[in-house]
Protein backbone atom coordinates (compact mmCIF):
# COMPACT_ATOMS: atom_id res chain seq x y z
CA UNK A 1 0.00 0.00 0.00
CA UNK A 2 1.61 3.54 -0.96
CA UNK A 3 1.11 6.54 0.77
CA UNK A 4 -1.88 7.86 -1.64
CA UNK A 5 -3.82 4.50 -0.70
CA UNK A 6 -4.42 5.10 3.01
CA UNK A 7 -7.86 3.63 4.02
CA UNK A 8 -9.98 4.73 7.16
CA UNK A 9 -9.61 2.27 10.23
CA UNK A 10 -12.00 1.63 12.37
CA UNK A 11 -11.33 2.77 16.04
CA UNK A 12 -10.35 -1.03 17.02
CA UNK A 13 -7.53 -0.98 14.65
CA UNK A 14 -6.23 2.23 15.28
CA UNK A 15 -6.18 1.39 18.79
CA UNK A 16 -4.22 -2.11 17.84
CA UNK A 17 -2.02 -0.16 15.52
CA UNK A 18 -0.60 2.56 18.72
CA UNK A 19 0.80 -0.68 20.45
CA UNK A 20 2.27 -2.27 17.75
CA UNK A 21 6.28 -2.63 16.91
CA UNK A 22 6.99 -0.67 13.88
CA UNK A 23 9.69 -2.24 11.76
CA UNK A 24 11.16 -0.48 8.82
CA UNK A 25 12.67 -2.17 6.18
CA UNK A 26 15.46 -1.24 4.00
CA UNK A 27 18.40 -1.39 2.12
CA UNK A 28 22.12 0.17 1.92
CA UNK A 29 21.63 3.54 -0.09
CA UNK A 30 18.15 3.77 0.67
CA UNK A 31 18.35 7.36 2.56
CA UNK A 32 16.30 5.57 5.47
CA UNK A 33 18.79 7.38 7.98
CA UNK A 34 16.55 10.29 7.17
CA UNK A 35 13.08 8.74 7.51
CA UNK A 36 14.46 7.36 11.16
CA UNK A 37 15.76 11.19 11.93
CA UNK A 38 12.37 12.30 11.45
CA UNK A 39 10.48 9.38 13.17
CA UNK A 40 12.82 9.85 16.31
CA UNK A 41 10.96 13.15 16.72
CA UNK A 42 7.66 11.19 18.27
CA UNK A 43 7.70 10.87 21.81
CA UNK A 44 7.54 7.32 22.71
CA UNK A 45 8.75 5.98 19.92
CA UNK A 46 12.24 3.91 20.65
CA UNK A 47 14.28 3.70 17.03
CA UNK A 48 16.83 1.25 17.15
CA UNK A 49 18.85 -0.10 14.03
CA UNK A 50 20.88 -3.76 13.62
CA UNK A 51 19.54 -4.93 16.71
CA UNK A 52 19.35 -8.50 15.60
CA UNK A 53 16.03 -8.81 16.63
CA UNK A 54 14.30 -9.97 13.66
CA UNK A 55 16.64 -12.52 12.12
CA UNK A 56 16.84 -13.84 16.05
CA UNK A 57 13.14 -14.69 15.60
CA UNK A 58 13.85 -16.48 12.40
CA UNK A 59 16.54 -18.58 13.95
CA UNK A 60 14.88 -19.21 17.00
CA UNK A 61 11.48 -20.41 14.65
CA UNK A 62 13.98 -22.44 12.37
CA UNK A 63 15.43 -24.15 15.47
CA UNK A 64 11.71 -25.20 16.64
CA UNK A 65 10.58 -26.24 13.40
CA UNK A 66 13.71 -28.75 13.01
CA UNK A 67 13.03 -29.71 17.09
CA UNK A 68 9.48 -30.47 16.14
CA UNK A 69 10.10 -32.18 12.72
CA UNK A 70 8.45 -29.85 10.98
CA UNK A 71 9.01 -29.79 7.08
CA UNK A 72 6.53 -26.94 5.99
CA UNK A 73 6.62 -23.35 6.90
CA UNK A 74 4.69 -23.55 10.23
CA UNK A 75 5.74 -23.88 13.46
CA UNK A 76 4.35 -24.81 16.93
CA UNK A 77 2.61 -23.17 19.30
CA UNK A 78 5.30 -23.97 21.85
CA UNK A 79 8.02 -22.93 19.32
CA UNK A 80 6.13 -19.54 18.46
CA UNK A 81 5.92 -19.14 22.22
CA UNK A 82 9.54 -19.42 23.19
CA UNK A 83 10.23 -17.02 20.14
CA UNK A 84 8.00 -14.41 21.56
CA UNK A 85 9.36 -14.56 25.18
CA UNK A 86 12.31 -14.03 23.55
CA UNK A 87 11.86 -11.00 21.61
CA UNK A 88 9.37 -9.33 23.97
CA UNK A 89 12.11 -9.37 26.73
CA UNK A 90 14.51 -7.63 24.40
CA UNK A 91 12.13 -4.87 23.61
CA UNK A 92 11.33 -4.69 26.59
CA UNK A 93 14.67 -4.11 27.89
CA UNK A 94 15.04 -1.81 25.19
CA UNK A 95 12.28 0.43 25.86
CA UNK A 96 13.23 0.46 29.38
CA UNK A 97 16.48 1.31 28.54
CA UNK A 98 15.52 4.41 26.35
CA UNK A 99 12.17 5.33 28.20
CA UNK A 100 10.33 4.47 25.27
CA UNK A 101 7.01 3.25 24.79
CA UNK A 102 6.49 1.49 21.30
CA UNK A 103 9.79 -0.10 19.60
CA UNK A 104 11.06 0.91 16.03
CA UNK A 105 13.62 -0.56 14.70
CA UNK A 106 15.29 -0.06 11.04
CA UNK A 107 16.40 -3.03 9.68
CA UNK A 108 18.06 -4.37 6.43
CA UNK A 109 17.55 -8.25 7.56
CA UNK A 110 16.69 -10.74 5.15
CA UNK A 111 13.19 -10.45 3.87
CA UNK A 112 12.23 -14.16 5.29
CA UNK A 113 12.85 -12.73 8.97
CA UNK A 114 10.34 -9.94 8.20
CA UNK A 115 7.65 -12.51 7.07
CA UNK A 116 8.53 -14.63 10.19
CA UNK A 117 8.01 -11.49 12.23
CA UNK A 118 4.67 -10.69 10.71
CA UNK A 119 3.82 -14.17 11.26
CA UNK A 120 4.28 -14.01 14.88
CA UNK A 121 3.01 -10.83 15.56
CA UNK A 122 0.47 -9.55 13.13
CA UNK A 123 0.05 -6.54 14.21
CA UNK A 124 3.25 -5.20 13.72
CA UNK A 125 3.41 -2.21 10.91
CA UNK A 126 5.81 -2.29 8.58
CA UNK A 127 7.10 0.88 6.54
CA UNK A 128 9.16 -0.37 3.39
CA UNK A 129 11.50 2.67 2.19
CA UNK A 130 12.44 3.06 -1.44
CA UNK A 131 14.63 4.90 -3.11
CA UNK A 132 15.99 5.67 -7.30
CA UNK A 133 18.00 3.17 -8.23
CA UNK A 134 19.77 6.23 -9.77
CA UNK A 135 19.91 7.99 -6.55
CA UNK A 136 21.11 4.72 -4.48
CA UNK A 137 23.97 3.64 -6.71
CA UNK A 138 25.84 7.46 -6.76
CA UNK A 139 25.27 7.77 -2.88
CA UNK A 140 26.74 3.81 -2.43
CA UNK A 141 29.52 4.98 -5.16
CA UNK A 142 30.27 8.11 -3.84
CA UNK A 143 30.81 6.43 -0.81
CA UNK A 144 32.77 3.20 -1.55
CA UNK A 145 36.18 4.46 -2.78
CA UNK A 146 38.28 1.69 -2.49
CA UNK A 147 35.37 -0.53 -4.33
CA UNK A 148 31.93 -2.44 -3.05
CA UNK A 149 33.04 -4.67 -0.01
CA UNK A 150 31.27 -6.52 2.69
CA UNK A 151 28.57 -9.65 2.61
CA UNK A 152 26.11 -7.71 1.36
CA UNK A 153 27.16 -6.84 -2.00
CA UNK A 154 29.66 -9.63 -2.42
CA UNK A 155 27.37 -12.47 -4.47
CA UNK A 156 26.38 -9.27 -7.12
CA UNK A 157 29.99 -7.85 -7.48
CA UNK A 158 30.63 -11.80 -7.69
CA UNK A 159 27.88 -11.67 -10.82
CA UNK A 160 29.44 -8.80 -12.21
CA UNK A 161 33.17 -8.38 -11.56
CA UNK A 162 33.82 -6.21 -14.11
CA UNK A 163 30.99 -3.64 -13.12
CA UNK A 164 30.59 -1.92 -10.04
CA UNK A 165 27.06 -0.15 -11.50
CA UNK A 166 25.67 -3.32 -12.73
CA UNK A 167 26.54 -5.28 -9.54
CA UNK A 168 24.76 -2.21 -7.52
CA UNK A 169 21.95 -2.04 -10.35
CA UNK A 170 21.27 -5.80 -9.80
CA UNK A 171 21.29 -5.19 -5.75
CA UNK A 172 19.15 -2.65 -6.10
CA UNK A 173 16.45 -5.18 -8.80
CA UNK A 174 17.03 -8.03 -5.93
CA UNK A 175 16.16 -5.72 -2.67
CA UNK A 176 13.43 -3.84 -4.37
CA UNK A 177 11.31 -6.95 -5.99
CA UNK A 178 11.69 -8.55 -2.20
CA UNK A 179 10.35 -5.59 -0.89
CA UNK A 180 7.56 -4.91 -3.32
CA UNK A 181 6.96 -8.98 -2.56
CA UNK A 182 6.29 -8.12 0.85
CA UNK A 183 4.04 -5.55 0.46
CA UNK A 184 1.71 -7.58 -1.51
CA UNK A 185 1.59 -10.25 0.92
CA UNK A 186 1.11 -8.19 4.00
CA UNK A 187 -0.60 -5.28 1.99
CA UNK A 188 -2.83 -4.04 5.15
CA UNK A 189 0.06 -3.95 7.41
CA UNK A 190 2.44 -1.94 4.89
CA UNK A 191 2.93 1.22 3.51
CA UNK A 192 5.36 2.46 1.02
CA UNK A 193 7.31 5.20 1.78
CA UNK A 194 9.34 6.50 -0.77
CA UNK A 195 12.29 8.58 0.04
CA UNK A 196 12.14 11.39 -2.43
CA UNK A 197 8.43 12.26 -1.32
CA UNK A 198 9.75 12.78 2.16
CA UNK A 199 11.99 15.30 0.88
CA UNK A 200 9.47 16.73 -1.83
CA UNK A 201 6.66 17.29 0.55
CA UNK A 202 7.78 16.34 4.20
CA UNK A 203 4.78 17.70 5.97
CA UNK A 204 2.60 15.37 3.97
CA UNK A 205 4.40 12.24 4.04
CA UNK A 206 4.49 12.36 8.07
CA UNK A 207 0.91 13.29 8.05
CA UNK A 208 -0.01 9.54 6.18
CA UNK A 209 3.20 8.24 8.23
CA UNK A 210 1.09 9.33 11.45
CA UNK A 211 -2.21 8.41 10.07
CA UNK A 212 -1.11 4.77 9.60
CA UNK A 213 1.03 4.11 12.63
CA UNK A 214 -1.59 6.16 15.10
CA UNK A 215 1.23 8.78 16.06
CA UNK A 216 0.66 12.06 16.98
CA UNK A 217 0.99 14.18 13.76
CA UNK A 218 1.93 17.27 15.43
CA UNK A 219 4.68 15.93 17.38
CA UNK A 220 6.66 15.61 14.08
CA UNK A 221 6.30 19.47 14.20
CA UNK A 222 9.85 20.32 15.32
CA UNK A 223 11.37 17.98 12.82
CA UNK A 224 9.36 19.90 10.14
CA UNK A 225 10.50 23.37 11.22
CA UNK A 226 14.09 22.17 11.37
CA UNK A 227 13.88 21.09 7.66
CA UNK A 228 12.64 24.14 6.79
CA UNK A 229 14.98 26.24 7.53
CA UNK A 230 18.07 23.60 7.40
CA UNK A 231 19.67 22.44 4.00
CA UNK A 232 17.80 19.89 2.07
CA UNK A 233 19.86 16.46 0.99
CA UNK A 234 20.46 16.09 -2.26
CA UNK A 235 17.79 13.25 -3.08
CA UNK A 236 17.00 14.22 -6.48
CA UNK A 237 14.07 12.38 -8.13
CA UNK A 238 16.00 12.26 -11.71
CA UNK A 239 19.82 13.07 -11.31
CA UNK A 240 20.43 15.72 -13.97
CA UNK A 241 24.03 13.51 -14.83
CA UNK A 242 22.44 10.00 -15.08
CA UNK A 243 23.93 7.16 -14.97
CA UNK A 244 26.50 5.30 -17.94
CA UNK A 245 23.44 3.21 -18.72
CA UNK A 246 25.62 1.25 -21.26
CA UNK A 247 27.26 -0.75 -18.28
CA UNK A 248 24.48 -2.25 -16.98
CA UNK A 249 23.24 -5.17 -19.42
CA UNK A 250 20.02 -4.88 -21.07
CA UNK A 251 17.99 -7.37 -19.77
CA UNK A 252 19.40 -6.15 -15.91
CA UNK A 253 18.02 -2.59 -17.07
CA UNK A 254 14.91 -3.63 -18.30
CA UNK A 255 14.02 -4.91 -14.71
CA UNK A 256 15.12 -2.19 -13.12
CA UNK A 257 13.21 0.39 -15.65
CA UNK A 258 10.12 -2.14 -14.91
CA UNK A 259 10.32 -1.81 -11.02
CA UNK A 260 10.79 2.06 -11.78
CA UNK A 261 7.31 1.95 -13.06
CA UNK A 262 5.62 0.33 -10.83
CA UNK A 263 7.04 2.64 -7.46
CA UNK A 264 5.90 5.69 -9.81
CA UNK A 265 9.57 6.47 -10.92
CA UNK A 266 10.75 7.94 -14.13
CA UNK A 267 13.17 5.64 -16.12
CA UNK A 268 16.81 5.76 -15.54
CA UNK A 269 18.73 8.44 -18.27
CA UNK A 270 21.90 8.41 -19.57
CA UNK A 271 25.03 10.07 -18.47
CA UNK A 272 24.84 13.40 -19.82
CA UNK A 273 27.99 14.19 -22.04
């Protein structure tokens, strides 16, 4: 669900929704540090990032289901049990830790801890953050200059040693599909923030932001005047240089131009000469 498609709750679900853990999903080169700079201006609201959390859950639910002899995707009530005592005292500790009162935490883990997450607490709201692929691959770039290292981007520098663009172009396809994935299967619990809206029309994107996670829309105030008056990153919806489209293979920037469409994105251009 995107940002424009916000329906009207009932007062039971809105209720659900202000005690539920907000987890927001994203990738390296997303610009998500911003979206968590401006949700860390609600009071209450605990941001964390990394903490493990979700891909704990996972393991702990893959460990049960191999205990119990399990060989689909569900899991036991005793094993969903012990996975939930587990996280809850975590976040607990957390939010006693930062005087918090409802957890948010950032996260890049693999999209099959998300879905375990969801599955063991359905109420949990999930904001997936996207970004230009554009956009992502000159702030990863501009950023890597000794070359793409780490886990993360090893198996697509791995498919394309002899381009860093196409490797990042192809990490962006992979990340992006998953996410979009995820959004259609947990449609009512997601909504699709895209980065360049929040710095296009800020007030408005917290406003649906708010709306959907029950927060208190004026709290975000402070965040908004500081904006206003502070310098605005440079998240460009088309960068007026491009990209050197010819080093990402055609088929690799068909996807990508496809995926473009369907988040509401222009395509990709060319490196200007």
């Amino acid at each position: 669900m995107s940002i424009s498609q916000l329906p009207h709750r009932p007062a039971a679900a809105v209720q659900s929704a202000q005690a539920a853990a907000v987890i927001v999903i994203a990738y390296t080169g997303s610009g998500a540090g911003r979206l968590r700079s401006a949700m860390s201006a609600f009071p209450g609201l605990t941001c964390t990032g990394g903490t493990g959390i979700l891909p704990l859950c996972h393991n702990a639910v893959s460990t049960w289901q191999t205990v119990d002899g399990r060989d689909d995707e569900g899991f036991s009530p005793l094993g969903a049990a012990s996975a939930r005592a587990l996280s809850t005292g975590l976040v607990t500790a957390i939010l006693a830790r930062d005087g918090g009162s409802r957890w948010c935490e950032f996260t890049t883990a693999p999209q099959a801890a998300a879905q375990t997450f969801a599955r063991l607490y359905p109420q949990t709201r999930f904001l997936i953050v996207h970004r230009r692929a554009d956009t992502m691959v000159r702030t990863i770039l501009g950023a890597s200059r000794w070359g793409l290292a780490g886990p993360e981007f090893a198996p697509f520098v791995a498919a394309h040693p002899a381009s860093s663009l196409a490797a990042l172009a192809s990490y962006w396809v992979t990340h992006t599909t998953q996410q979009l994935d995820f959004e259609q299967a947990h449609h009512q619990s997601c909504l699709r923030v895209r980065i360049e809206d929040l710095t296009a029309n800020s007030a408005q994107t917290l406003r649906d932001i708010s709306d959907f996670l029950s927060l208190d829309e004026a709290a975000a105030s402070p965040w908004l005047i500081q904006e206003k008056h502070g310098s605005q990153p440079a998240d460009a919806d088309s960068p007026a240089t491009g990209i050197p489209l010819t080093l990402i293979p055609a088929p690799l920037l068909a996807q990508l131009n496809d995926l473009h469409h369907k988040l509401g994105y222009r395509p990709v251009t060319d490196v200007e000469a």
